[in-house]
N, C-alpha and C. Protein backbone atom coordinates (compact mmCIF):
# COMPACT_ATOMS: atom_id res chain seq x y z
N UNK A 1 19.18 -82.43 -52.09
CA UNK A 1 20.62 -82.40 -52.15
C UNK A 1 21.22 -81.19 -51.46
N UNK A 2 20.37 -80.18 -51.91
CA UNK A 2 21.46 -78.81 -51.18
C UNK A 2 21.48 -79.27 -49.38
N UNK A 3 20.21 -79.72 -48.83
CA UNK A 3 20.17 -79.28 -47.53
C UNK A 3 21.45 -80.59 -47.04
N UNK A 4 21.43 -81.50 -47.57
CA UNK A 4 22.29 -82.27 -46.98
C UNK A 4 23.72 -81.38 -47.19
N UNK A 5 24.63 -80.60 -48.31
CA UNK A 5 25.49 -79.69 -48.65
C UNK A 5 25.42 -78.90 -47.40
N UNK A 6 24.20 -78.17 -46.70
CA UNK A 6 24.26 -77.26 -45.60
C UNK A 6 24.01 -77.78 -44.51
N UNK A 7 24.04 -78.69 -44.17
CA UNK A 7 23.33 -79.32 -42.96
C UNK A 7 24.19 -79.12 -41.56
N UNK A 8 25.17 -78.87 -41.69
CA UNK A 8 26.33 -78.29 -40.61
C UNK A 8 25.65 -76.81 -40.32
N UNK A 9 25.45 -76.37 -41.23
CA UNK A 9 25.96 -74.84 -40.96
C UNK A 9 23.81 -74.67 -40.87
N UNK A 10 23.40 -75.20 -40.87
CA UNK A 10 21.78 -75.00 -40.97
C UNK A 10 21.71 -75.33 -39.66
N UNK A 11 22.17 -76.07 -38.71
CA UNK A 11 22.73 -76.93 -37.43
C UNK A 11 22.35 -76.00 -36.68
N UNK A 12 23.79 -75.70 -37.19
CA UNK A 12 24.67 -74.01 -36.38
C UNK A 12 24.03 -72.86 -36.49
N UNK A 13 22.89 -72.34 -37.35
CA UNK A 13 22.62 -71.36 -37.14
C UNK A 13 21.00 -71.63 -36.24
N UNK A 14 20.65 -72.31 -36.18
CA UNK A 14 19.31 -72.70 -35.70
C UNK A 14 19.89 -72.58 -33.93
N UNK A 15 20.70 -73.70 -34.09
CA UNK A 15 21.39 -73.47 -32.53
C UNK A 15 21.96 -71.83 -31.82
N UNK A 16 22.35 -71.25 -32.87
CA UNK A 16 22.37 -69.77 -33.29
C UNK A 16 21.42 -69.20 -32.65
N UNK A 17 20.25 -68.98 -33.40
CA UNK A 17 19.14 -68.51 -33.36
C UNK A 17 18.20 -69.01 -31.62
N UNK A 18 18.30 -70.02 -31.36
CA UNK A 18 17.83 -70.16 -30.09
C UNK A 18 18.58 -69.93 -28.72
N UNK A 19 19.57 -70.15 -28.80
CA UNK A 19 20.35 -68.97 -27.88
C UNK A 19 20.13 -67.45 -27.80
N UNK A 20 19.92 -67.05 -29.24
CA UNK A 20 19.59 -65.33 -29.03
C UNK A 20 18.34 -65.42 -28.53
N UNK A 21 17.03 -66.25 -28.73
CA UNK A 21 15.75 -66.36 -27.97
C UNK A 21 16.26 -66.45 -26.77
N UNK A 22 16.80 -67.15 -26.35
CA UNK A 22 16.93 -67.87 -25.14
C UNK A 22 17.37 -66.69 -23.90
N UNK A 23 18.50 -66.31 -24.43
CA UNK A 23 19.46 -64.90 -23.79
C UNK A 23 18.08 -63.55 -23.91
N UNK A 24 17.57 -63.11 -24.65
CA UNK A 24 16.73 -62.36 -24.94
C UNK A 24 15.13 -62.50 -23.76
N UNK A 25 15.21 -64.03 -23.51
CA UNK A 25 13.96 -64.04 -22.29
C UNK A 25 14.27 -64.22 -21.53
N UNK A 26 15.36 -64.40 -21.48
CA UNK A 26 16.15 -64.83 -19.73
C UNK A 26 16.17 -63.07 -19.24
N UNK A 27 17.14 -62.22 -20.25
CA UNK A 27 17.10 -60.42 -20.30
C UNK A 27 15.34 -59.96 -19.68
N UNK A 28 14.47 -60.11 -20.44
CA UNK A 28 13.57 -59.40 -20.15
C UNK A 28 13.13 -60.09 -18.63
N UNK A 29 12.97 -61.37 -18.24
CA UNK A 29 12.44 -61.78 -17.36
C UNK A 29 13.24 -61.10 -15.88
N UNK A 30 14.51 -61.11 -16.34
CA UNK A 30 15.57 -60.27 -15.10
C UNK A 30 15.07 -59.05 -14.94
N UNK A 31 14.66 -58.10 -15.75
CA UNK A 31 14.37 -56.63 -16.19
C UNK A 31 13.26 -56.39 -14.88
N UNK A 32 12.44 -57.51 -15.56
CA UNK A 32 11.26 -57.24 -15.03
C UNK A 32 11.05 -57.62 -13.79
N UNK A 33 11.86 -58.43 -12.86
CA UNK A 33 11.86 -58.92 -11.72
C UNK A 33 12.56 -58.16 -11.09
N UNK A 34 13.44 -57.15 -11.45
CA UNK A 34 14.37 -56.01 -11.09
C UNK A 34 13.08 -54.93 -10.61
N UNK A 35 12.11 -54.66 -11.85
CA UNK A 35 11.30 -53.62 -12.04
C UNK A 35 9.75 -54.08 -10.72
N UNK A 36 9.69 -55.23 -10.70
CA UNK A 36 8.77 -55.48 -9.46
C UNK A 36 9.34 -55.26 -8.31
N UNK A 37 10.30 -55.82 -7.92
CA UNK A 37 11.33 -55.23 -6.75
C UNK A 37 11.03 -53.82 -6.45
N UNK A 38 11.53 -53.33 -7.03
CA UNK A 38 11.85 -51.69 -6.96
C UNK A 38 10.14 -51.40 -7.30
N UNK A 39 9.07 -51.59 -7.56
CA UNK A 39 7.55 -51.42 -7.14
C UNK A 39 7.33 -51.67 -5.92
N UNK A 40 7.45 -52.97 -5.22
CA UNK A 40 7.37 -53.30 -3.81
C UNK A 40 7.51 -52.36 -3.13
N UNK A 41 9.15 -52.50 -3.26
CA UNK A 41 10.00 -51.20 -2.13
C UNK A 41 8.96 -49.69 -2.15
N UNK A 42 8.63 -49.58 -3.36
CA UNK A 42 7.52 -47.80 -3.31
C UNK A 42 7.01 -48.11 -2.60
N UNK A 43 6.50 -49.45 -2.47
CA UNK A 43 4.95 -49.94 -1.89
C UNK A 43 4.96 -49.57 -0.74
N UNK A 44 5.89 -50.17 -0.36
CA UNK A 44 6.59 -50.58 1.42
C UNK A 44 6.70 -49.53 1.82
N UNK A 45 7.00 -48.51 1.32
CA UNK A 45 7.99 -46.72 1.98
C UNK A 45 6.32 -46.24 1.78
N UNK A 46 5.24 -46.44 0.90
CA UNK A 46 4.15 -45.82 0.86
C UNK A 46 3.09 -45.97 2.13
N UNK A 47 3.58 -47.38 2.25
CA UNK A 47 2.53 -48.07 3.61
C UNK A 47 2.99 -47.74 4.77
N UNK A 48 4.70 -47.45 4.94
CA UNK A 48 4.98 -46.96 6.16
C UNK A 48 4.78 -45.74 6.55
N UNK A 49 4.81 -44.92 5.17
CA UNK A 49 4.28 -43.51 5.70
C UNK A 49 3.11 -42.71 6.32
N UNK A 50 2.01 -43.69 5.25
CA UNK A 50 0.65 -43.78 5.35
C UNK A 50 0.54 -44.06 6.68
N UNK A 51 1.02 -45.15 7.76
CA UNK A 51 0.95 -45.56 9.01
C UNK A 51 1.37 -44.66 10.12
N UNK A 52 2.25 -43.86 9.73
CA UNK A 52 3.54 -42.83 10.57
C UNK A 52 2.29 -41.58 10.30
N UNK A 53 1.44 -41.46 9.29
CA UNK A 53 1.20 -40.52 9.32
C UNK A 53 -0.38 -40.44 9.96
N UNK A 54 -1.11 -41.83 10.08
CA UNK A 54 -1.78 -42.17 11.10
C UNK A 54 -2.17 -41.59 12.38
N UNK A 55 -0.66 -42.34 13.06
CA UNK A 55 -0.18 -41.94 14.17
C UNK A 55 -0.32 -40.75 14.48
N UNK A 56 0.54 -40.20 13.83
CA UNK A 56 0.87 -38.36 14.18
C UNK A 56 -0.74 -37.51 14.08
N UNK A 57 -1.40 -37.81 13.29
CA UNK A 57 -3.20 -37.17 12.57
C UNK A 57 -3.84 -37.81 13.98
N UNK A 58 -3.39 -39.34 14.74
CA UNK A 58 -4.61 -39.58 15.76
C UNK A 58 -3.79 -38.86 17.12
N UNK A 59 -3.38 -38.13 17.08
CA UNK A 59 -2.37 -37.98 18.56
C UNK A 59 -3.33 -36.96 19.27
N UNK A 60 -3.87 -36.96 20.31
CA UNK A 60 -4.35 -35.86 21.17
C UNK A 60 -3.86 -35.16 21.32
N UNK A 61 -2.84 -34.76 21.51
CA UNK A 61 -2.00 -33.38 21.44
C UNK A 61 -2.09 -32.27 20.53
N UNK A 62 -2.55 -33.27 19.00
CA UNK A 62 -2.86 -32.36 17.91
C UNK A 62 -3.96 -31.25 17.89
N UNK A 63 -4.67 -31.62 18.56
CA UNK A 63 -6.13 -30.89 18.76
C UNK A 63 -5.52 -29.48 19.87
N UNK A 64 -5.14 -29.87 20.77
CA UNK A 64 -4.05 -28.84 21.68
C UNK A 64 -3.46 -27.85 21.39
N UNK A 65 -2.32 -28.14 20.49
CA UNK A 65 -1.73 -27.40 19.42
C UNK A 65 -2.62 -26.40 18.50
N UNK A 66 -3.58 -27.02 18.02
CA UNK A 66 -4.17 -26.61 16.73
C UNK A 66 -5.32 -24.97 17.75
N UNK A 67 -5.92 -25.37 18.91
CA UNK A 67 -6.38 -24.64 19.57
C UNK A 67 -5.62 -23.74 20.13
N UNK A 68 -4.32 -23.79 20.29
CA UNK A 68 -3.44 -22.52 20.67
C UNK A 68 -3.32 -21.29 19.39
N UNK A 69 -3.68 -22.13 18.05
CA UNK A 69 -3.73 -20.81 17.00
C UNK A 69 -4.64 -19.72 17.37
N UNK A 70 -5.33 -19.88 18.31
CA UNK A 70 -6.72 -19.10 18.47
C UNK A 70 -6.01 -18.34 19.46
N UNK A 71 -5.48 -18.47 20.60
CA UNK A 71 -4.81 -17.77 21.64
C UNK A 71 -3.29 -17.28 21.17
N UNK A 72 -2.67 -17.24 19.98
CA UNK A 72 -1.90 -16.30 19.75
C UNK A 72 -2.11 -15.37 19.19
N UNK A 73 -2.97 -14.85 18.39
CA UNK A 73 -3.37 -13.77 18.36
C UNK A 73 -4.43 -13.08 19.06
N UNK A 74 -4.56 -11.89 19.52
CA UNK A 74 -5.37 -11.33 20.27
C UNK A 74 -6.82 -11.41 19.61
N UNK A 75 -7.85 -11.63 20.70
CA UNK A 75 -9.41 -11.96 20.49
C UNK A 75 -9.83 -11.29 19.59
N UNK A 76 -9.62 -9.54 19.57
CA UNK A 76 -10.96 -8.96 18.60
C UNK A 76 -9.80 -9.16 16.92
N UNK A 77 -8.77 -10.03 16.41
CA UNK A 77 -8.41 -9.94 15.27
C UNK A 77 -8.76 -11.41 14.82
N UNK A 78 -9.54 -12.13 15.57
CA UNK A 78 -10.23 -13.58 15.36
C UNK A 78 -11.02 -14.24 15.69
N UNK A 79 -11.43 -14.84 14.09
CA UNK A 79 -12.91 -15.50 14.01
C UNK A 79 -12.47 -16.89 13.83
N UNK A 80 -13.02 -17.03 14.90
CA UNK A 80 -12.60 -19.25 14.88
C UNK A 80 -14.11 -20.02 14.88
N UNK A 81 -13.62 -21.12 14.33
CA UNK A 81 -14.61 -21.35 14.00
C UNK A 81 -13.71 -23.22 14.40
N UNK A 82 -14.13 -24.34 15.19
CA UNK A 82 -13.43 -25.23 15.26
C UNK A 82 -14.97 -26.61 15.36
N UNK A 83 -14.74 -27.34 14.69
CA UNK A 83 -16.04 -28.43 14.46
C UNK A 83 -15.34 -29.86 13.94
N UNK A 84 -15.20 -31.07 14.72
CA UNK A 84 -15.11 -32.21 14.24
C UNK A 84 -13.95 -32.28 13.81
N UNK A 85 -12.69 -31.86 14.39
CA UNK A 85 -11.64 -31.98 14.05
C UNK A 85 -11.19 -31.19 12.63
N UNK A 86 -12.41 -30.05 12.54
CA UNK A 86 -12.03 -29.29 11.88
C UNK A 86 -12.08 -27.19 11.87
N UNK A 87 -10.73 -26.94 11.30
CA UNK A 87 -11.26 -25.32 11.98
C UNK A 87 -11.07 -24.13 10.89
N UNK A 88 -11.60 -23.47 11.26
CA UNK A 88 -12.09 -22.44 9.75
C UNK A 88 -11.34 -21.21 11.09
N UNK A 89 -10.39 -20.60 10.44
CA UNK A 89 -10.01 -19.55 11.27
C UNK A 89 -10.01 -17.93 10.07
N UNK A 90 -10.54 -17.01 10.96
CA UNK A 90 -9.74 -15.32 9.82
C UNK A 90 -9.24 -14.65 10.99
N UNK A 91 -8.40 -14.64 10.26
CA UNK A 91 -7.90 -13.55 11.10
C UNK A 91 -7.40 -11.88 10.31
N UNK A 92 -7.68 -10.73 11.02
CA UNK A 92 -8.42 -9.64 10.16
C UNK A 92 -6.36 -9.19 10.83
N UNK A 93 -5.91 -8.11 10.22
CA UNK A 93 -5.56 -6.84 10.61
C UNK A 93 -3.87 -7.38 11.66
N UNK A 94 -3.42 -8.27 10.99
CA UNK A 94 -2.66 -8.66 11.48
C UNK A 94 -1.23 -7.96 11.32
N UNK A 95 -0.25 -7.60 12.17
CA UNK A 95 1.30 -7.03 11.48
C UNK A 95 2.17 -8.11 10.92
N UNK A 96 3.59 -7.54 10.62
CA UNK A 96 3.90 -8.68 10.17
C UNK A 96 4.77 -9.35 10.86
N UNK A 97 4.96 -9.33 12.79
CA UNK A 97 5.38 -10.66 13.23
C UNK A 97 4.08 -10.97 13.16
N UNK A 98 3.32 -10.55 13.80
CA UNK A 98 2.35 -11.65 14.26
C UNK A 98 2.00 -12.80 12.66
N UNK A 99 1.78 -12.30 11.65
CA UNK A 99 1.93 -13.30 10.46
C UNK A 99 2.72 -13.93 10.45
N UNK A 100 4.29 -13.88 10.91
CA UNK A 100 5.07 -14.52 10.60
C UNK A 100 4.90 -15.67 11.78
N UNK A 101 4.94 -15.41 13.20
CA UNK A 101 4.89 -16.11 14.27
C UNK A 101 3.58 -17.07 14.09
N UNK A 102 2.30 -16.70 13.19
CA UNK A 102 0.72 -17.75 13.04
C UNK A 102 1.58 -18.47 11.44
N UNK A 103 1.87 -18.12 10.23
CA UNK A 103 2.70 -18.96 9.43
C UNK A 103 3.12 -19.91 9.95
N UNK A 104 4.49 -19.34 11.08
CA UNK A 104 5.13 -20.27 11.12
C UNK A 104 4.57 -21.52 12.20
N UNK A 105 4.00 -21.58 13.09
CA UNK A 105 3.12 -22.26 13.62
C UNK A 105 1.99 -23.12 13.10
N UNK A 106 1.46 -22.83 12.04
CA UNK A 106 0.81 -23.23 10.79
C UNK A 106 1.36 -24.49 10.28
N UNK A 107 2.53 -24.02 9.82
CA UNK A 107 3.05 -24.78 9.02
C UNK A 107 3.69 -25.71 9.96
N UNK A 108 3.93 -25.86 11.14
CA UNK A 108 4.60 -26.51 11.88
C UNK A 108 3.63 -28.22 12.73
N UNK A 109 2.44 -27.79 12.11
CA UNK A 109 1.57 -28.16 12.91
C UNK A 109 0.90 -29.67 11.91
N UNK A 110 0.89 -30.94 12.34
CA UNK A 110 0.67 -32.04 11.57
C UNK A 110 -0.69 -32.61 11.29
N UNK A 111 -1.32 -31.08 10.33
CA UNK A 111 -2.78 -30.86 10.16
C UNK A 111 -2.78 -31.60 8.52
N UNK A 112 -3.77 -30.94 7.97
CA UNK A 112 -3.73 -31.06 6.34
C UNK A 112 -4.41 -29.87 6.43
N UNK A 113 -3.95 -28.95 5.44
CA UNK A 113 -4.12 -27.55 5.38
C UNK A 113 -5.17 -27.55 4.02
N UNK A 114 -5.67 -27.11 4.17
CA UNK A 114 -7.64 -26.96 2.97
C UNK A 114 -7.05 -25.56 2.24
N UNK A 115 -6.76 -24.51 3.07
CA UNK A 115 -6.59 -23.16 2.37
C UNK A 115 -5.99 -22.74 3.42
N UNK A 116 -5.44 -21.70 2.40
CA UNK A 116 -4.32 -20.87 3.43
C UNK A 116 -3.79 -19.49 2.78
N UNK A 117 -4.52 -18.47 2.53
CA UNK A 117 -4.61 -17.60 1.94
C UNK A 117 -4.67 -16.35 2.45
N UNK A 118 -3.38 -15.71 2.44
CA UNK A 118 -2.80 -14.17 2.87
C UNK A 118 -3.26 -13.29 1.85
N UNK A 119 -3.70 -12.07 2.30
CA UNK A 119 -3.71 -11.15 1.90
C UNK A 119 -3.06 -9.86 2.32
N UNK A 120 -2.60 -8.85 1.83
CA UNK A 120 -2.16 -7.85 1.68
C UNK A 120 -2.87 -6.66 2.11
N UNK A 121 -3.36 -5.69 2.96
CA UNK A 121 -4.18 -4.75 3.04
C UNK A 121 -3.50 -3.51 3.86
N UNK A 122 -2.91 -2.38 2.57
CA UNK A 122 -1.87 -1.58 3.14
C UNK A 122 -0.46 -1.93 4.34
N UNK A 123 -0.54 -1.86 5.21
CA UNK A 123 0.85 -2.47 5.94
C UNK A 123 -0.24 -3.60 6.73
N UNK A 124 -0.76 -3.84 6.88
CA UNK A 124 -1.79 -5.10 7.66
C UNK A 124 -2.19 -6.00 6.64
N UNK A 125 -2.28 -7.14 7.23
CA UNK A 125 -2.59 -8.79 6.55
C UNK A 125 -3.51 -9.68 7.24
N UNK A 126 -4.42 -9.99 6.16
CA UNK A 126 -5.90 -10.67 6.70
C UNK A 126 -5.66 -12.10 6.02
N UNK A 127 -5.60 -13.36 6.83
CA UNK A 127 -5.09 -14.63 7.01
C UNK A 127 -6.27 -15.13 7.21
N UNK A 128 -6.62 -15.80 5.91
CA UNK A 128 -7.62 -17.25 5.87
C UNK A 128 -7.32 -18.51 5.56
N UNK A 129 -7.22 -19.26 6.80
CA UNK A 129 -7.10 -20.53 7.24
C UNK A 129 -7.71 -22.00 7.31
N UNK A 130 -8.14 -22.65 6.79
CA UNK A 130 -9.04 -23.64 6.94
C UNK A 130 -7.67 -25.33 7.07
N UNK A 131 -8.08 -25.91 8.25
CA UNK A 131 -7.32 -27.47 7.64
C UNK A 131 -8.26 -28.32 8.99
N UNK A 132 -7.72 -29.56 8.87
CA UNK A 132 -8.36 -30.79 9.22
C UNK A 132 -7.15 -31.63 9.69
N UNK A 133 -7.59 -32.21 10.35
CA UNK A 133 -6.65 -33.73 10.70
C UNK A 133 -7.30 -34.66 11.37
């Protein structure tokens, strides 16, 4: 007897109740198709960089560049050391353009840098170098 008394309103809330399911997976399924999107796109900007950065690491020129570190500073303040596309440089007793002018050249240069470690020795600076590309 009661359910026939509620049977409108038992209707209505059931119909109720599956709309809030309904709205609630439609929400997450948007969320999440929003949230793969915007994964892709990382993807995409990751793969193009990875490729750009290819490029620039296979360029012959790089090797060019990287061998002029050896000829800006004068011979007896450097120990080079260059093998397989890779170079182990010290350089002893340096002032501070010449640090600033091998820094900035350093850093300018589209290597991958291993170590790169200045030291301090009274007004002179002894620069150990190691990178690869």
């Amino acid at each position: 007897m009661m359910w026939k008394r509620y049977q409108n309103e038992l209707i209505v809330l059931v119909a109720f109740v599956l709309m809030f399911v309904g709205y609630v997976s439609k929400n997450v399924q948007v969320s999440s198709q929003v949230e793969m999107m915007a994964e892709t796109r990382n993807s995409v900007g990751e793969i193009k960089e990875v490729i750009s950065l290819q490029k620039i690491w296979s360029d012959k020129k790089t090797t060019k560049k990287v061998e002029k570190l050896q000829t800006l500073i004068p011979a007896n303040k450097v120990k080079w050391e260059y093998k397989n596309k890779k170079v182990n440089a010290l350089y002893k007793g340096l002032s501070t353009t010449e640090l600033n002018t091998l820094v900035t050249k350093i850093l300018n240069l589209p290597v991958e840098i291993q170590k790169l470690k200045i030291q301090k020795l009274a007004s002179f600076y002894d620069v150990e170098f190691k990178c690869k590309w």
